[in-house]
C-alpha atoms as a PDB file:
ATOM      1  CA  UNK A   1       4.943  -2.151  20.760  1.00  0.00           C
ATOM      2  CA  UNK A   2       2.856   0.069  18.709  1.00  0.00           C
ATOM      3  CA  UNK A   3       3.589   1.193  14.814  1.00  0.00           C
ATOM      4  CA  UNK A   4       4.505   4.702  15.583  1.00  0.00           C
ATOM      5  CA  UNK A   5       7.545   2.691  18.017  1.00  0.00           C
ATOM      6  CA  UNK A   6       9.029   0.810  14.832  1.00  0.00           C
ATOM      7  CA  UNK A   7      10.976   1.992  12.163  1.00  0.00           C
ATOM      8  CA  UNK A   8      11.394   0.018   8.902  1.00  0.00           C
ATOM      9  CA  UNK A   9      15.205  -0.895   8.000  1.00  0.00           C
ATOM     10  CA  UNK A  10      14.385  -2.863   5.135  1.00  0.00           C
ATOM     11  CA  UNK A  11      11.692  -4.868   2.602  1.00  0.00           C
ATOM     12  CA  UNK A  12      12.276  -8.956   2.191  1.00  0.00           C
ATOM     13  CA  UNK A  13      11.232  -8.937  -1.518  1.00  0.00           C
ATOM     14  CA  UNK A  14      12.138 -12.760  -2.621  1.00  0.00           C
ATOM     15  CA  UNK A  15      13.798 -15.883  -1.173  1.00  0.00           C
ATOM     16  CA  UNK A  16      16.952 -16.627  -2.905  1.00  0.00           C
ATOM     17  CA  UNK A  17      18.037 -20.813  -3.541  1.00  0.00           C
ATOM     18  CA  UNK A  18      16.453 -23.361  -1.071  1.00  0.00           C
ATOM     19  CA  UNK A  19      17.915 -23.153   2.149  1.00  0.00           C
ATOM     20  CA  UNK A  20      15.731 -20.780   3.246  1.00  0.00           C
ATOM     21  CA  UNK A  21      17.263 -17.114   2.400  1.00  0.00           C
ATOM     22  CA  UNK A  22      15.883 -14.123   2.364  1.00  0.00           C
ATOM     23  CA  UNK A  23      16.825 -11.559  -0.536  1.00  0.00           C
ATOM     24  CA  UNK A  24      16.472  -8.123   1.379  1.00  0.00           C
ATOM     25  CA  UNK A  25      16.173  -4.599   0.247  1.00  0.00           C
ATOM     26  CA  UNK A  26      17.594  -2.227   2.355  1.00  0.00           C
ATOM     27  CA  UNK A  27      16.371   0.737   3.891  1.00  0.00           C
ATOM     28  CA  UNK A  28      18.981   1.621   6.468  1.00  0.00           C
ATOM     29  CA  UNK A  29      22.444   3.494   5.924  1.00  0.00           C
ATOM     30  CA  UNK A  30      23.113   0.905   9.033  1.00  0.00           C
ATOM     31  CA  UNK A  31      22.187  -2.387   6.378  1.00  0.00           C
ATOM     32  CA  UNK A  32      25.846  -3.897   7.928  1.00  0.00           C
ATOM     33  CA  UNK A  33      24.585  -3.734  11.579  1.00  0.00           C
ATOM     34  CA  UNK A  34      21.070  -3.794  11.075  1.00  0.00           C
ATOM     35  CA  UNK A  35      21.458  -7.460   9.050  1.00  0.00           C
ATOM     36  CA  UNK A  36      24.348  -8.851  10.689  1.00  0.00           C
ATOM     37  CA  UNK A  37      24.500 -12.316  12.028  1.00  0.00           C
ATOM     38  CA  UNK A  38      22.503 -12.095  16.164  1.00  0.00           C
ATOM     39  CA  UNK A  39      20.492  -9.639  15.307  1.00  0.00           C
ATOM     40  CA  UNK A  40      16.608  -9.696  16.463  1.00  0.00           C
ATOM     41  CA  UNK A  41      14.631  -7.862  14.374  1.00  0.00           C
ATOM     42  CA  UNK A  42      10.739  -8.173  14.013  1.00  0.00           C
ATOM     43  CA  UNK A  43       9.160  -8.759  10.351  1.00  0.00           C
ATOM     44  CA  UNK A  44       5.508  -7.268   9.376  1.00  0.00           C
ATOM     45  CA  UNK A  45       2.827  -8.278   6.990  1.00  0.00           C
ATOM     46  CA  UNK A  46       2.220  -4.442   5.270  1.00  0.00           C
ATOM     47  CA  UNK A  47      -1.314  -5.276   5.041  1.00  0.00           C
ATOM     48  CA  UNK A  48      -2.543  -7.545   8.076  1.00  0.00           C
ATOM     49  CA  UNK A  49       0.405  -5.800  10.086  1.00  0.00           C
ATOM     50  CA  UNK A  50       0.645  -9.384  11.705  1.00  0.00           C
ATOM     51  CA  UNK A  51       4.427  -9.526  13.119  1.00  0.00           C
ATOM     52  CA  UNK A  52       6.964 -12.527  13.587  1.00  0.00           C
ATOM     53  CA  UNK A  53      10.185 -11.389  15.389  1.00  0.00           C
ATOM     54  CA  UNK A  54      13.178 -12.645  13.998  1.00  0.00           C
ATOM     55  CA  UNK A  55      17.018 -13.591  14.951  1.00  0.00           C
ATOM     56  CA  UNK A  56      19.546 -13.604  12.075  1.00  0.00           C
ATOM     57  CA  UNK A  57      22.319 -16.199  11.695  1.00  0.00           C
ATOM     58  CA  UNK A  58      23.889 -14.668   8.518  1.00  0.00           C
ATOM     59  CA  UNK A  59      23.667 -12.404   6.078  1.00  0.00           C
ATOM     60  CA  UNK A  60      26.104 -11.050   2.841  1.00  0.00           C
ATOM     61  CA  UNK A  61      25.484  -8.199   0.155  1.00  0.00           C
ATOM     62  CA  UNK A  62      25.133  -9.638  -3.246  1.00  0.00           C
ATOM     63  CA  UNK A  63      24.131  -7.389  -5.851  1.00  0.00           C
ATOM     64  CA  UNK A  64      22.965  -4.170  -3.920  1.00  0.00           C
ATOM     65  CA  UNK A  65      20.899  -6.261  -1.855  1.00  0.00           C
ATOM     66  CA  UNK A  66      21.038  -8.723   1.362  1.00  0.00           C
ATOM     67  CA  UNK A  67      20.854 -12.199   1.414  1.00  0.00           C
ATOM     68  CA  UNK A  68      19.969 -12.968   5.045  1.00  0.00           C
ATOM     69  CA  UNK A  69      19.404 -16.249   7.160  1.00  0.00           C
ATOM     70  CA  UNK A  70      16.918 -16.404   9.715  1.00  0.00           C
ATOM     71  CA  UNK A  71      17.125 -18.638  13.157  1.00  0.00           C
ATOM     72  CA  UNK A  72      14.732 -22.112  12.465  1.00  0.00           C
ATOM     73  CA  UNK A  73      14.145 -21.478   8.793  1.00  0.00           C
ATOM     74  CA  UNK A  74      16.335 -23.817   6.916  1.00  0.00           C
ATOM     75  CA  UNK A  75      14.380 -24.428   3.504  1.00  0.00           C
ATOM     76  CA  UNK A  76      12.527 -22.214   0.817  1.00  0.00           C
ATOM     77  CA  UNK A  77       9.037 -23.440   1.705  1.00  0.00           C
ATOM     78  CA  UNK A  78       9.507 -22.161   4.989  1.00  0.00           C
ATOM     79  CA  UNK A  79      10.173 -18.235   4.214  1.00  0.00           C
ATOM     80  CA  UNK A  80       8.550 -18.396   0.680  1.00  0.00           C
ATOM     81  CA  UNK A  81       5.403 -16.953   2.742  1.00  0.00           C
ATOM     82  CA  UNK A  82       7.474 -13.698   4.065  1.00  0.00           C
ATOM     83  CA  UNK A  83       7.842 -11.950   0.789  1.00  0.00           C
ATOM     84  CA  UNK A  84       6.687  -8.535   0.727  1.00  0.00           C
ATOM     85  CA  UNK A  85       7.227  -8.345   4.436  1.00  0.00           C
ATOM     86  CA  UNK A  86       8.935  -5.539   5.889  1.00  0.00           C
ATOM     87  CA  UNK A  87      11.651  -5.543   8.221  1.00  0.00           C
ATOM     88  CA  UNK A  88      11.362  -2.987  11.263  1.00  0.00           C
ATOM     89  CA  UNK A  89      13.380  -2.093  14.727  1.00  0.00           C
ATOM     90  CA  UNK A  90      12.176  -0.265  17.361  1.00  0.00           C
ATOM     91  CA  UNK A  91      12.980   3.125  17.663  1.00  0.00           C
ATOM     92  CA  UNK A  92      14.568   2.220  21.035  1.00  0.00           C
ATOM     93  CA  UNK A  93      17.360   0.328  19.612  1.00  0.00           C
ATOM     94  CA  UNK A  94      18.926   3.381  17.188  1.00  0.00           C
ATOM     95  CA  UNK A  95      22.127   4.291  17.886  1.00  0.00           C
ATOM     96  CA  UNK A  96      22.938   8.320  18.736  1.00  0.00           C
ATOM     97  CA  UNK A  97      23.906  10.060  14.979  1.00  0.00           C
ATOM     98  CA  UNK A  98      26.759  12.520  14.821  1.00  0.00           C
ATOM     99  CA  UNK A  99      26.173  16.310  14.749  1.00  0.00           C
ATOM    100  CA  UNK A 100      24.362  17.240  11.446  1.00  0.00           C
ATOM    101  CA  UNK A 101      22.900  13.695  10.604  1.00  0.00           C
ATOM    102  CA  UNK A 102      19.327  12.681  10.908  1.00  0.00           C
ATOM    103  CA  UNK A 103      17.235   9.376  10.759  1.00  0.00           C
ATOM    104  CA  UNK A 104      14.775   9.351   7.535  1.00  0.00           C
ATOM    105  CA  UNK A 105      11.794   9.417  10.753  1.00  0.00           C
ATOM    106  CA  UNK A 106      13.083  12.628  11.890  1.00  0.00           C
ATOM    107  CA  UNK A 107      13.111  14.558   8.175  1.00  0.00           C
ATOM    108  CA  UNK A 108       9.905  13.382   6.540  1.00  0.00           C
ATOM    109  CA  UNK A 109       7.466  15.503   7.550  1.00  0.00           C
ATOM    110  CA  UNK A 110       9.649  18.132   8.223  1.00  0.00           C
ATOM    111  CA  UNK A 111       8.079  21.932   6.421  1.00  0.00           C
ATOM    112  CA  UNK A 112      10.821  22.763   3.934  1.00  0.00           C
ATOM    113  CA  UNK A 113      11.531  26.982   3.602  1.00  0.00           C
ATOM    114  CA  UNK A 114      13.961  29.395   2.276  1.00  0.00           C
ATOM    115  CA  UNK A 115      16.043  31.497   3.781  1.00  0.00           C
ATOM    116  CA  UNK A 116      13.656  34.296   2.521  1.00  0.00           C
ATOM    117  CA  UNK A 117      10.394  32.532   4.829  1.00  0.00           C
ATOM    118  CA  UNK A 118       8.916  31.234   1.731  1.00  0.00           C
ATOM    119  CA  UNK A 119       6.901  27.616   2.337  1.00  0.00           C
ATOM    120  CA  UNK A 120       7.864  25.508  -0.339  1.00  0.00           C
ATOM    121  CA  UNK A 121       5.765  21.953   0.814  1.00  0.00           C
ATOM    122  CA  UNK A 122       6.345  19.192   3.081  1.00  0.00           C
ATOM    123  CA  UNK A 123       9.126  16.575   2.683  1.00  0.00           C
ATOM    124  CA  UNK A 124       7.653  13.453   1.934  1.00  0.00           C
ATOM    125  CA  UNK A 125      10.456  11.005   0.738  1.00  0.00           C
ATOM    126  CA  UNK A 126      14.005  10.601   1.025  1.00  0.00           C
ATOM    127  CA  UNK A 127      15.773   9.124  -2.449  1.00  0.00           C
ATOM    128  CA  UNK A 128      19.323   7.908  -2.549  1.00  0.00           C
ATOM    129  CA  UNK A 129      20.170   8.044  -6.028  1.00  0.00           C
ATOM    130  CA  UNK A 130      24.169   7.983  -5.697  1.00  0.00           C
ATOM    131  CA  UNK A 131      25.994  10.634  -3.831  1.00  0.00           C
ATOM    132  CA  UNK A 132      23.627  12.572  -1.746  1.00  0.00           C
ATOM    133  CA  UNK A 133      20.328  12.153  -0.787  1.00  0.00           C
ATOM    134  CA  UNK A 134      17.426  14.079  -2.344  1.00  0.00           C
ATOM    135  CA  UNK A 135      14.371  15.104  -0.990  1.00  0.00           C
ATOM    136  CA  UNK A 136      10.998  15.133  -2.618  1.00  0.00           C
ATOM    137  CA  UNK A 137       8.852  17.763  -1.320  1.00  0.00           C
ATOM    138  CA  UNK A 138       5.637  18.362  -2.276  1.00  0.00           C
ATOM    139  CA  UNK A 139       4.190  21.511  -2.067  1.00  0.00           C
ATOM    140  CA  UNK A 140       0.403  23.011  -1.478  1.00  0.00           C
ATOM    141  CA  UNK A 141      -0.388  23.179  -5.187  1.00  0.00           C
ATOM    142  CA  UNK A 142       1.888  22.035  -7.995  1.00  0.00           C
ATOM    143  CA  UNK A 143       4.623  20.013  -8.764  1.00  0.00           C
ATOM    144  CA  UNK A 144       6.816  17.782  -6.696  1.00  0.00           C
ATOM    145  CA  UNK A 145      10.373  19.717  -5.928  1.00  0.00           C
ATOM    146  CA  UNK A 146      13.151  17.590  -5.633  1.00  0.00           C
ATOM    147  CA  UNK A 147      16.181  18.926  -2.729  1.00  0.00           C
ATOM    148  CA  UNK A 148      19.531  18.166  -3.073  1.00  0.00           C
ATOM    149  CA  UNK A 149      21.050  17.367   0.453  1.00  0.00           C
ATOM    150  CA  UNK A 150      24.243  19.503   0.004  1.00  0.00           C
ATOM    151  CA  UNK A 151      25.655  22.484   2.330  1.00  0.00           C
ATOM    152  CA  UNK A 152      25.414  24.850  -0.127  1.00  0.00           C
ATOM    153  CA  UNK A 153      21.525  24.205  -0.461  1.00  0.00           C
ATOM    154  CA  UNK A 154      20.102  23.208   3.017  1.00  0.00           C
ATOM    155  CA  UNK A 155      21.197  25.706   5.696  1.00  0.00           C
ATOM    156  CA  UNK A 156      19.333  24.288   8.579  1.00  0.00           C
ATOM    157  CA  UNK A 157      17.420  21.379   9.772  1.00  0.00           C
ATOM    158  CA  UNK A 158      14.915  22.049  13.148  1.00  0.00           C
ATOM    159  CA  UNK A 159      14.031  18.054  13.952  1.00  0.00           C
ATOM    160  CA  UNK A 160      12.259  19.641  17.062  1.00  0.00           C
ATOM    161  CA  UNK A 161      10.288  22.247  14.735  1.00  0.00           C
ATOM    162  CA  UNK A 162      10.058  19.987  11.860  1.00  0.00           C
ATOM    163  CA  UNK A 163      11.220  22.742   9.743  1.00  0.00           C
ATOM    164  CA  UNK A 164      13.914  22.494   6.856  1.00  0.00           C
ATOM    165  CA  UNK A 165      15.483  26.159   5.880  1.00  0.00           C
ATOM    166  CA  UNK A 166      16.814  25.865   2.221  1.00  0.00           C
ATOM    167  CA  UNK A 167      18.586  28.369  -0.403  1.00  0.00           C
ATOM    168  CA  UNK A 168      17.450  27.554  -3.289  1.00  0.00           C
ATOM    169  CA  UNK A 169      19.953  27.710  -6.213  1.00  0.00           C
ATOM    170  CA  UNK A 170      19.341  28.451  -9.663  1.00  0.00           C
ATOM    171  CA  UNK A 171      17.193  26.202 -11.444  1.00  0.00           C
ATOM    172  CA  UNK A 172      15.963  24.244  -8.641  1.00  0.00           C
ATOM    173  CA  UNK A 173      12.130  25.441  -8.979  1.00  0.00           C
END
């Protein structure tokens, strides 16, 4: 499977007590199906991009992160290696979204415009700060815009076009 098939769902950044757990940071909305317990995942070194796939027997939120357990690891000196890994799926194994709702894949990248044809840059990040998701976009020349996912700001998402249509409202820019 190639890198442009894998999506990354989360980031193991620590091992947490000695019987081998993993303290995740998620990247998913899905972190409660993505983590649970039978799940085969595949971990990758960022750098080396050397891959281990992965089967996890538990898993619990504790403080805004995951605590998960994988398959044959069963003491700290035996994950302590995996931090900074990242945790991907294939794109194969996403579930269909509703109407309206995108994977992160699908929107970065994506040409962000107002309703009046004006480019304003290309979307480059997706933040969850609490309750909606922003978008940073960064534009040709200038400062880094930051895109409130609300109705009343974007009017239309084109995955197929890669192209965001946005109103912007006052004070935005």
């Amino acid at each position: 499977m190639n890198e442009q098939d894998m999506l990354t769902v989360g980031k193991i950044v620590n091992t947490h007590g000695i019987k081998g757990e993993l303290k995740v940071v998620s990247q998913t909305h899905f972190a409660d199906e993505r983590f649970a317990p039978g799940s085969k995942l595949v971990i990758e070194h960022p750098e080396t991009k050397q891959r281990l796939h992965i089967e996890i027997t538990g898993a619990r939120e504790h403080k805004g992160m995951f605590m998960i357990k994988l398959a044959g690891y069963d003491n700290i000196n035996d994950v302590e290696k995996y931090k900074g890994w990242e945790i991907k799926i294939s794109k194969d194994s996403l579930g269909e979204l509703e109407e309206g709702e995108y994977y992160h894949y699908e929107i970065v990248g994506c040409k962000v415009v107002t309703e009046e044809g004006q480019e304003l840059g290309t979307i480059t990040e997706i933040l969850s700060p609490g309750a909606n998701d922003v978008w940073v976009v960064k534009p040709a020349k200038g400062k880094e815009l930051l895109i409130p996912v609300i109705d009343d700001v974007v009017l239309n998402v084109d995955v197929a076009s890669k192209t965001v249509t946005v109103r912007l409202m006052e004070g935005l820019i």
